[in-house]
N, C-alpha and C. Protein backbone atom coordinates (compact mmCIF):
# COMPACT_ATOMS: atom_id res chain seq x y z
N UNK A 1 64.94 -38.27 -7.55
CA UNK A 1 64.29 -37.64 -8.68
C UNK A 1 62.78 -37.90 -8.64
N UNK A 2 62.30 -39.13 -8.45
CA UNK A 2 60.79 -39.24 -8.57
C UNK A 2 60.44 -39.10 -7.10
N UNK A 3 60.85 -38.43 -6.16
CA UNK A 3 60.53 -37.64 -4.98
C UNK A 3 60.32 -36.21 -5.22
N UNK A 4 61.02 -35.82 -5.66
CA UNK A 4 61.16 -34.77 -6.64
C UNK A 4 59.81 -34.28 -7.42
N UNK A 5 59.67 -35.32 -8.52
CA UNK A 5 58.65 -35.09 -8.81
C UNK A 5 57.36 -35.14 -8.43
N UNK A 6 57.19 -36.22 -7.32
CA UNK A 6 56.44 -36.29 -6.43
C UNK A 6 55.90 -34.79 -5.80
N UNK A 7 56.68 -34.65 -5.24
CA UNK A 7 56.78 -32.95 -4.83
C UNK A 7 56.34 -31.52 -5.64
N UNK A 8 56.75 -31.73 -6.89
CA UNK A 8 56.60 -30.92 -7.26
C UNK A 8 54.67 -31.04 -8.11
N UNK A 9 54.49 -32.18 -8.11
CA UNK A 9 52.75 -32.74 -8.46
C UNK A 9 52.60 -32.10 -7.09
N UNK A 10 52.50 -32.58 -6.09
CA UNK A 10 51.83 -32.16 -5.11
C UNK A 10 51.66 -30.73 -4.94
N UNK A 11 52.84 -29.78 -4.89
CA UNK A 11 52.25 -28.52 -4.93
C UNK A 11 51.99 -27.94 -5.99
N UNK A 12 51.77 -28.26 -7.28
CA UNK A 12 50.89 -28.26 -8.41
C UNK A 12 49.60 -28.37 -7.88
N UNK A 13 49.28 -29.10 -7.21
CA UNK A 13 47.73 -29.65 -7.03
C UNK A 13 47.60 -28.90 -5.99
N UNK A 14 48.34 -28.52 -4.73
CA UNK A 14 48.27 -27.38 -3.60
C UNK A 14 47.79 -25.91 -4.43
N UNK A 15 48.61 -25.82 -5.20
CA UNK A 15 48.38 -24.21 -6.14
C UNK A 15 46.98 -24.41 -6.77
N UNK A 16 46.80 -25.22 -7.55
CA UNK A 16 45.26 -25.27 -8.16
C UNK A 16 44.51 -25.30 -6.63
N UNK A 17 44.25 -26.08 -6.21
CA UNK A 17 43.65 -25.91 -5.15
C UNK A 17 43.59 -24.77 -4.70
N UNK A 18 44.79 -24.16 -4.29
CA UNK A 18 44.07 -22.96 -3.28
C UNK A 18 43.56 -21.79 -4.63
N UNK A 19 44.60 -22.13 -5.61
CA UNK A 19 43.73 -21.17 -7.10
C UNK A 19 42.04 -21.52 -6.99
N UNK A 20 41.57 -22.28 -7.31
CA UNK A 20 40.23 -23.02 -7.53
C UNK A 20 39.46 -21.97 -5.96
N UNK A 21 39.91 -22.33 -4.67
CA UNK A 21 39.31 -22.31 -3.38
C UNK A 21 39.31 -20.54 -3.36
N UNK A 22 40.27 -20.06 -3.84
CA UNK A 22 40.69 -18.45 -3.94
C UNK A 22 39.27 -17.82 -5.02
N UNK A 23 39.24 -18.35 -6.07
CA UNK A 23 38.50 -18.20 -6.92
C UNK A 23 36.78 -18.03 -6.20
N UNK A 24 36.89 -19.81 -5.90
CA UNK A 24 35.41 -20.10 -5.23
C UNK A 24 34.99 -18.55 -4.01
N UNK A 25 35.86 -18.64 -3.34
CA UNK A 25 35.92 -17.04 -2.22
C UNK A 25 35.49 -15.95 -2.92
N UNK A 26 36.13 -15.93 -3.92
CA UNK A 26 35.84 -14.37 -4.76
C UNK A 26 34.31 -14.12 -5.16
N UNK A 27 33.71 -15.38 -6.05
CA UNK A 27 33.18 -15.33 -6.15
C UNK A 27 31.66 -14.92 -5.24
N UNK A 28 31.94 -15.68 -4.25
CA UNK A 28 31.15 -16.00 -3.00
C UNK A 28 30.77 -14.55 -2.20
N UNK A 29 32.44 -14.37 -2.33
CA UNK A 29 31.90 -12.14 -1.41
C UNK A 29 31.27 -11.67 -2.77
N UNK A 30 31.62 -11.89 -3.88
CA UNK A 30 31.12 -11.01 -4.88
C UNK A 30 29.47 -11.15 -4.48
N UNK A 31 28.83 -12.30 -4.61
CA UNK A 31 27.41 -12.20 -4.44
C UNK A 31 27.15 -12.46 -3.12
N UNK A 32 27.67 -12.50 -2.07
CA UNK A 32 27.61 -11.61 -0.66
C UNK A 32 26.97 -10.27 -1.07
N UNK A 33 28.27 -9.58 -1.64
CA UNK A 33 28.44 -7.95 -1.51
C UNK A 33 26.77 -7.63 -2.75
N UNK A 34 26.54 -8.56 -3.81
CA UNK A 34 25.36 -7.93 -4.42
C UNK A 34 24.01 -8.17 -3.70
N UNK A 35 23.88 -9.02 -3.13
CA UNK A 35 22.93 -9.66 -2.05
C UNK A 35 22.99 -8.17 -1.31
N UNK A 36 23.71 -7.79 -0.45
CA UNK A 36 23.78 -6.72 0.55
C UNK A 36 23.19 -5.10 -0.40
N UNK A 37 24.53 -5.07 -1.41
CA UNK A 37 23.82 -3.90 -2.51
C UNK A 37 22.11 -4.21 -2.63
N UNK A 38 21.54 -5.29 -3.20
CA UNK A 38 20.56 -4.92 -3.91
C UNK A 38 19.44 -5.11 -1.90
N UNK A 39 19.81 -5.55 -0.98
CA UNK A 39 19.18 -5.45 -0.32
C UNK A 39 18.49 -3.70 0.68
N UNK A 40 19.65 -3.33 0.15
CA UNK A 40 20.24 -1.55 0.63
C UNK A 40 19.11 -0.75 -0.51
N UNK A 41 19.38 -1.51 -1.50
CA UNK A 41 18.60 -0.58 -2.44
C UNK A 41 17.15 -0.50 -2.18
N UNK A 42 16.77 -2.06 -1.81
CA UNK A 42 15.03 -2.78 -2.03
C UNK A 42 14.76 -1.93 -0.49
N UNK A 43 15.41 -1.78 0.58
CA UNK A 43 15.55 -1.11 2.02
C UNK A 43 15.09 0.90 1.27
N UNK A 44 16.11 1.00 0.57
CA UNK A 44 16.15 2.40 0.18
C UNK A 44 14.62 3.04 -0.86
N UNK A 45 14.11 2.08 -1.77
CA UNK A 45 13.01 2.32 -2.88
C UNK A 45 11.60 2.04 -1.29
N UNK A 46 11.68 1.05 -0.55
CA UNK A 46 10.51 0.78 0.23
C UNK A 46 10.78 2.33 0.98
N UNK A 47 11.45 2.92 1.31
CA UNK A 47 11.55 3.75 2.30
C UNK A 47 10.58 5.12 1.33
N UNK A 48 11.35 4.97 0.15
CA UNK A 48 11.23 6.36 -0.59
C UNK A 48 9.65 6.17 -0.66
N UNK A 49 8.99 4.84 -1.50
CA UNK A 49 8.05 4.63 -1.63
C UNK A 49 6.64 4.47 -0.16
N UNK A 50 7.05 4.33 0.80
CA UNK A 50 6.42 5.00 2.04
C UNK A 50 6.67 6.97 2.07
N UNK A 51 7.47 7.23 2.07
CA UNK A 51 7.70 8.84 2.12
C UNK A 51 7.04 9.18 0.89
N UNK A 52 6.48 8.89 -0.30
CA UNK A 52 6.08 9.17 -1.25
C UNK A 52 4.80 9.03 -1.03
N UNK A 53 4.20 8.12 -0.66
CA UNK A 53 2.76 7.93 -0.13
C UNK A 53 1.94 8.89 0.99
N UNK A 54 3.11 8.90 2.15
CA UNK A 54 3.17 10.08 2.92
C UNK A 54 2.52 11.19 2.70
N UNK A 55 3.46 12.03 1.42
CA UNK A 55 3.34 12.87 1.28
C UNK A 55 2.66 13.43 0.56
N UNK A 56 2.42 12.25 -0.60
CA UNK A 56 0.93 12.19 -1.69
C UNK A 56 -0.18 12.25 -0.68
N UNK A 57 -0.69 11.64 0.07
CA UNK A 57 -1.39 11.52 1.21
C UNK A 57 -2.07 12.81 1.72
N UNK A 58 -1.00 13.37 2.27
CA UNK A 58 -1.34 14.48 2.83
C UNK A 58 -1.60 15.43 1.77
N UNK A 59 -1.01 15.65 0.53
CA UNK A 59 -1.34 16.29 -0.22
C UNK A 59 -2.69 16.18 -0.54
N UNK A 60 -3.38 15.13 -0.96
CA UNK A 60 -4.22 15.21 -1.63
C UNK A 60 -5.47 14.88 -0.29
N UNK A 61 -5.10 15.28 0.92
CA UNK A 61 -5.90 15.74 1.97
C UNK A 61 -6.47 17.22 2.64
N UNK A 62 -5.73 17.97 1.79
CA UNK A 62 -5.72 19.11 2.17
C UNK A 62 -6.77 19.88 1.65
N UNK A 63 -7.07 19.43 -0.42
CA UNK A 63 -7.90 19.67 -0.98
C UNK A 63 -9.31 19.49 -0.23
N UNK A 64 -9.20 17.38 -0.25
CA UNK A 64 -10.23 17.18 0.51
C UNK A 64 -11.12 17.37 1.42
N UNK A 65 -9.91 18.45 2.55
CA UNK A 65 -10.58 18.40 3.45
C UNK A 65 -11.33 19.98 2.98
N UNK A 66 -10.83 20.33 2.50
CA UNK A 66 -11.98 21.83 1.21
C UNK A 66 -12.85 21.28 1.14
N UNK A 67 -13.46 19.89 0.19
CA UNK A 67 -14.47 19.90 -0.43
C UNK A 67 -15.21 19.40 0.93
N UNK A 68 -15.02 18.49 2.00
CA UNK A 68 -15.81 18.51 2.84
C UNK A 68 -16.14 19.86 3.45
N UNK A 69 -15.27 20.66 3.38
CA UNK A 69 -16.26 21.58 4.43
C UNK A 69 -17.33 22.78 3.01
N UNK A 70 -16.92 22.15 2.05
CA UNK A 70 -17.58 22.97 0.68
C UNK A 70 -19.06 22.15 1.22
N UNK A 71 -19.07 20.63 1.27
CA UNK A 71 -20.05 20.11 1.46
C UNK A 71 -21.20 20.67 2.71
N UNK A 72 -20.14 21.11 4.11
CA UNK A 72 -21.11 21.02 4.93
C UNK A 72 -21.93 22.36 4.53
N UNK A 73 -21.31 23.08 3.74
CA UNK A 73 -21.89 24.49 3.92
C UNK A 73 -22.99 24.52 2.65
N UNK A 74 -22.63 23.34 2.00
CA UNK A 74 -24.11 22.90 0.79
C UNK A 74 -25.31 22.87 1.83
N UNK A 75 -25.05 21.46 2.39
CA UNK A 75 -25.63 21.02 3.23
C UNK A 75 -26.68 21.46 4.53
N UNK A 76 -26.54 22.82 5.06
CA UNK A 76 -27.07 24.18 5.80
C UNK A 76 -28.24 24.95 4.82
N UNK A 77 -27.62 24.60 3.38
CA UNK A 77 -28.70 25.58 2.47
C UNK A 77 -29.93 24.96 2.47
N UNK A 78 -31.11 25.70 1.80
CA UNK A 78 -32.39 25.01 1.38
C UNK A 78 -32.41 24.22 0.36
N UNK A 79 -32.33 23.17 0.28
CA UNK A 79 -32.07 22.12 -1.01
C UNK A 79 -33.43 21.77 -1.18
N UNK A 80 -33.57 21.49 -2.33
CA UNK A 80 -34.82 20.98 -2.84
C UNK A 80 -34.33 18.95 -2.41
N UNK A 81 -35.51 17.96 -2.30
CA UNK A 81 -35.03 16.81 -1.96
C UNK A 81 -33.61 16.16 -2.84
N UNK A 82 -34.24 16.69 -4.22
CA UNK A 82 -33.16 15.90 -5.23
C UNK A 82 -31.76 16.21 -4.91
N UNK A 83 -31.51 17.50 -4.09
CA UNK A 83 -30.45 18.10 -3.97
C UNK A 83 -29.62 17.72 -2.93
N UNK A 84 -30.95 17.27 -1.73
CA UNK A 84 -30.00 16.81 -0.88
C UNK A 84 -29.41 15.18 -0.99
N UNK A 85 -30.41 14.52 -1.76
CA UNK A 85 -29.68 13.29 -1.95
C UNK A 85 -28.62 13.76 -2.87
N UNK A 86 -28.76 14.35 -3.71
CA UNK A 86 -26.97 14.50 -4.37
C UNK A 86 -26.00 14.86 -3.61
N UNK A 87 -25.88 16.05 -2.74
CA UNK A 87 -25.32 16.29 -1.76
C UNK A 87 -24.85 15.40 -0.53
N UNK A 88 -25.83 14.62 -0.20
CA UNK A 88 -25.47 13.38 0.97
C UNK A 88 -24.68 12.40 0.16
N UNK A 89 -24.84 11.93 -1.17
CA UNK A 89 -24.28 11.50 -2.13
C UNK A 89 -22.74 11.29 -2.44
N UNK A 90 -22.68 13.09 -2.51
CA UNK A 90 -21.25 13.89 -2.43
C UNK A 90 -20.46 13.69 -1.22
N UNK A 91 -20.84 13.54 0.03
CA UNK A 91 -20.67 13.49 0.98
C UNK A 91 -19.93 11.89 1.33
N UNK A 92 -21.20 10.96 1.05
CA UNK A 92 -20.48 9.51 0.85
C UNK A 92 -19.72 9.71 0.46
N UNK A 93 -19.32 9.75 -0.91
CA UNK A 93 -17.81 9.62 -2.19
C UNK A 93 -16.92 10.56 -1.37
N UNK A 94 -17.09 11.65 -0.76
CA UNK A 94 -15.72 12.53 -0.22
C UNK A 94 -15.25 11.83 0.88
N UNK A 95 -16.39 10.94 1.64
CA UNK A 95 -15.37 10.43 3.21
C UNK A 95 -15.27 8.87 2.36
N UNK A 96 -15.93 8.32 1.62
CA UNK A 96 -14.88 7.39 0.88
C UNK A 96 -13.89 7.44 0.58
N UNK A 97 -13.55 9.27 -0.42
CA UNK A 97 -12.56 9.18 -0.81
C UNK A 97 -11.06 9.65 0.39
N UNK A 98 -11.57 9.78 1.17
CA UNK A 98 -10.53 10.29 2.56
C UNK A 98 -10.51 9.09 3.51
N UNK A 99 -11.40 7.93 3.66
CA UNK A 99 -10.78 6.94 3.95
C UNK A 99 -10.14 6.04 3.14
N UNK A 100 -9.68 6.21 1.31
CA UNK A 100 -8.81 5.49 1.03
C UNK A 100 -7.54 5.96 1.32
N UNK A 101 -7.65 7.93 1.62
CA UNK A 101 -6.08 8.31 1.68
C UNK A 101 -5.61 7.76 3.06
N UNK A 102 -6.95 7.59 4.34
CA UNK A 102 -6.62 7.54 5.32
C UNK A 102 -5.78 5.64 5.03
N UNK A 103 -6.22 4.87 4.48
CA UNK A 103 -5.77 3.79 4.17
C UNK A 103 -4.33 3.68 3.74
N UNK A 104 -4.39 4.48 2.68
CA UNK A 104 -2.61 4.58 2.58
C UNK A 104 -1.64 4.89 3.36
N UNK A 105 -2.12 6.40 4.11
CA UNK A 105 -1.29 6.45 5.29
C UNK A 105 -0.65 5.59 6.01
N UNK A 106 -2.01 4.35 6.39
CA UNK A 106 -2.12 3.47 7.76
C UNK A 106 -1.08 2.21 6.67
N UNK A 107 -1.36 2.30 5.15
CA UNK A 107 -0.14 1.29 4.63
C UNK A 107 0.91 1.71 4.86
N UNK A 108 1.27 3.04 4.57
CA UNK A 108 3.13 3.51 5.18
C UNK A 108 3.09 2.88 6.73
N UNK A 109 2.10 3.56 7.29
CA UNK A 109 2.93 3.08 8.44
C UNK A 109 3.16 1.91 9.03
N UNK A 110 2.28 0.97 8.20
CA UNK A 110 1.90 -0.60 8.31
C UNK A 110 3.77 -0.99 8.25
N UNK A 111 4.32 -0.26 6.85
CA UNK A 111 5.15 -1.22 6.72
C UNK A 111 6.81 -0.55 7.18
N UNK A 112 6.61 0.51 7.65
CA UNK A 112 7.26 1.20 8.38
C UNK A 112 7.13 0.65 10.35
N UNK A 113 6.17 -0.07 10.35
CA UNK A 113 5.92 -0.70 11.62
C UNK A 113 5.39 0.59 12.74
N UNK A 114 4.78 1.64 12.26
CA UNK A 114 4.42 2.62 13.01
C UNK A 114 3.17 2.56 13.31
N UNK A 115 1.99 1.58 13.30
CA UNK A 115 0.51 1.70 12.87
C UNK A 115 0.35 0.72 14.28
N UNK A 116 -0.39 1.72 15.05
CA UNK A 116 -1.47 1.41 15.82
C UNK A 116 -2.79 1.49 15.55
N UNK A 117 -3.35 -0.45 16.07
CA UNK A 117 -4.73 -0.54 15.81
C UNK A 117 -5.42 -0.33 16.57
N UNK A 118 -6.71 0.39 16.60
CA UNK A 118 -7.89 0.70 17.58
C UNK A 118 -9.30 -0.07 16.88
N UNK A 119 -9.74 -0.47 18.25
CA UNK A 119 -11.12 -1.22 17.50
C UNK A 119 -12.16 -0.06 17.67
N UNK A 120 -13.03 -0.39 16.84
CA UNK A 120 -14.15 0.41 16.42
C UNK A 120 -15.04 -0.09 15.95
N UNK A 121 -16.58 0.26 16.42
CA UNK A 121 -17.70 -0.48 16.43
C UNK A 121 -18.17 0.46 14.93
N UNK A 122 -19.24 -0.61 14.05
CA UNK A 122 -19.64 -0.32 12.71
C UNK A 122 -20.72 -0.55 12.58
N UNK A 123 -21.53 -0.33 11.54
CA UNK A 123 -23.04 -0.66 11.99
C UNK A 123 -23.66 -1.21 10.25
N UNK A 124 -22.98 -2.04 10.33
CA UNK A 124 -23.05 -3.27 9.70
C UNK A 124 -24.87 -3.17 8.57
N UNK A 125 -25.58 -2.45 9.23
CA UNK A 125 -26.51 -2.51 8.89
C UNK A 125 -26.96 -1.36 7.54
N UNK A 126 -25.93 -0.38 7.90
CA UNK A 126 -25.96 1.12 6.77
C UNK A 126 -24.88 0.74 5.75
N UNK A 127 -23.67 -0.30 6.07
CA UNK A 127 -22.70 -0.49 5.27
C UNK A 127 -23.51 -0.51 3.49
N UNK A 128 -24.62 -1.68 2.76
CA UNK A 128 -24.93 -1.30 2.00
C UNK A 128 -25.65 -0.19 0.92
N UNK A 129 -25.88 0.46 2.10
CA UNK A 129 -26.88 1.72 1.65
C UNK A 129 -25.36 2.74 1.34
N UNK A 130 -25.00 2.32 2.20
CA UNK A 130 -23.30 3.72 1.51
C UNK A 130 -22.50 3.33 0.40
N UNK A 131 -22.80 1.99 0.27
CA UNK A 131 -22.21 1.42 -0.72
C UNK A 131 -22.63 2.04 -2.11
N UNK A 132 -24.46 1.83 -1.98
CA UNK A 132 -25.61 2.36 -3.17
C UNK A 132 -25.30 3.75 -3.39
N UNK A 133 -25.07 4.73 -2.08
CA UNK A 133 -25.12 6.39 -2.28
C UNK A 133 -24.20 6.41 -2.79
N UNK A 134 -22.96 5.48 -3.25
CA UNK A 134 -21.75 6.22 -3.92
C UNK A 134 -21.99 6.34 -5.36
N UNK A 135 -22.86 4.84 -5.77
CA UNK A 135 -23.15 4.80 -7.13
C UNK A 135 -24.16 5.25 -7.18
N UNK A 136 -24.62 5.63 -6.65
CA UNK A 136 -26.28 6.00 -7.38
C UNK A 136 -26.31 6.79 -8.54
N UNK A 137 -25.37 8.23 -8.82
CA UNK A 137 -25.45 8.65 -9.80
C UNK A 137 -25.22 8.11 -10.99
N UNK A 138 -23.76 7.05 -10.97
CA UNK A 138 -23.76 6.36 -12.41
C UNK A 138 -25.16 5.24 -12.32
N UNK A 139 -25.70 4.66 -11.57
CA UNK A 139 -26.80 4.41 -11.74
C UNK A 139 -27.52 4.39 -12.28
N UNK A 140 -28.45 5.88 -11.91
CA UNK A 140 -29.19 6.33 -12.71
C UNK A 140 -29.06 6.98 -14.40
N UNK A 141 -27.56 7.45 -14.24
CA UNK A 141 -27.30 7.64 -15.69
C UNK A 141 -27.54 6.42 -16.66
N UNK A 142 -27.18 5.01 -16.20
CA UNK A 142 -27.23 4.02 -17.18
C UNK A 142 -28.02 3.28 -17.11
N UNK A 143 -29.35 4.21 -15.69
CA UNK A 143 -30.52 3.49 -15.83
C UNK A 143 -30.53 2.08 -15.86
N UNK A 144 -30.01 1.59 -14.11
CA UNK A 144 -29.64 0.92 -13.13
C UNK A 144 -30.23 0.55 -12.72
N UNK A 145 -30.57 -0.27 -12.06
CA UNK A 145 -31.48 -0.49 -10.59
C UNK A 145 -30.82 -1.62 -9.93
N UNK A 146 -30.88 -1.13 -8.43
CA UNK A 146 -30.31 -1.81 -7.23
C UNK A 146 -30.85 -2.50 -6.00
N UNK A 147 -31.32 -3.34 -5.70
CA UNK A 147 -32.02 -3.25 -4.37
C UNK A 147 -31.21 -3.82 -3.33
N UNK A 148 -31.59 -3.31 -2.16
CA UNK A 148 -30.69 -3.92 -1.06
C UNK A 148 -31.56 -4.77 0.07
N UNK A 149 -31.21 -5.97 0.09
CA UNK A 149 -31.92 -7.06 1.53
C UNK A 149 -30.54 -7.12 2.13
N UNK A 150 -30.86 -7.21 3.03
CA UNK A 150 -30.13 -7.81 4.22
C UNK A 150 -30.42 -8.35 5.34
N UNK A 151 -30.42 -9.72 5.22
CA UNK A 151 -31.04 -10.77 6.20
C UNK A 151 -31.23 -10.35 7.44
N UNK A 152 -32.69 -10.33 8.44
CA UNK A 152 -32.86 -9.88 9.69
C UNK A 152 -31.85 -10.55 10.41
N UNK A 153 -31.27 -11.55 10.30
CA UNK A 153 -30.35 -12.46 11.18
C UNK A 153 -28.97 -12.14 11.15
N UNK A 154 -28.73 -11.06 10.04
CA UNK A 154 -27.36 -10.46 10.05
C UNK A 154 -27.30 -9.53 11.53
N UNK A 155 -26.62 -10.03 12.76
CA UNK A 155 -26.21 -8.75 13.95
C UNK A 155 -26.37 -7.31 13.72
């Protein structure tokens, strides 16, 4: 009899056990399987969100590349001086604004792993003056002033 019962404790404690260990499992694929779901998803939104950039991208290149050539054909006319600094002006802010789309692009493909880098020489020396031609107009509207040094010892 108290073999018996012996026995029958023991696979009492076998059943919880593998109950408890059955349980622990379930649990375990359960957040396996959400781990995998939400990884499919964060895989699926990065994808959309590159193809979205993409295509914003190009969209809003197409215009651009209008107003540049609106520009060059300013640019051919007889401008009075004031005109052509507004115009060269215009010119800054439009290839500013086409190297930020060009920037996004180069982020899709950054993270899409498609982006080849090329080096390219800059001239370090005009960088602030393009900086000034972008603002100059709010500038002068709020009656601004800017000056630019740049140390002879800068390359």
């Amino acid at each position: 009899c108290a073999l018996g019962l012996l026995l029958v404790y023991f696979q009492e404690r076998l059943e919880r056990g593998h109950f408890l260990l059955t349980r622990h499992l379930d649990q375990q694929l359960i957040e396996i399987n959400a781990r995998k779901r939400n990884e499919r998803l964060a895989i699926k939104a990065r994808t959309e969100t590159q193809d979205f950039l993409a295509r914003m991208s190009h969209e809003i290149r197409t215009p651009l590349n209008g107003i540049s050539g609106l520009i060059d054909l300013l640019q051919q006319l007889q401008l009075t001086s004031e005109q052509v600094v507004l115009v060269n002006n215009l010119r800054g802010a439009s290839d500013h604004l086409m190297t930020m789309v060009n920037d996004i692009l180069d982020l899709a493909k950054i993270t899409s792993g498609k982006l080849a880098l090329k080096v390219a020489d800059i001239n370090i020396w005009k960088l602030p003056q393009l900086c000034f031609d972008m603002f100059v107009g709010q500038m002068k509207e709020k009656k601004l002033r800017w000056d630019i040094h740049v140390d002879q010892n800068v390359p």
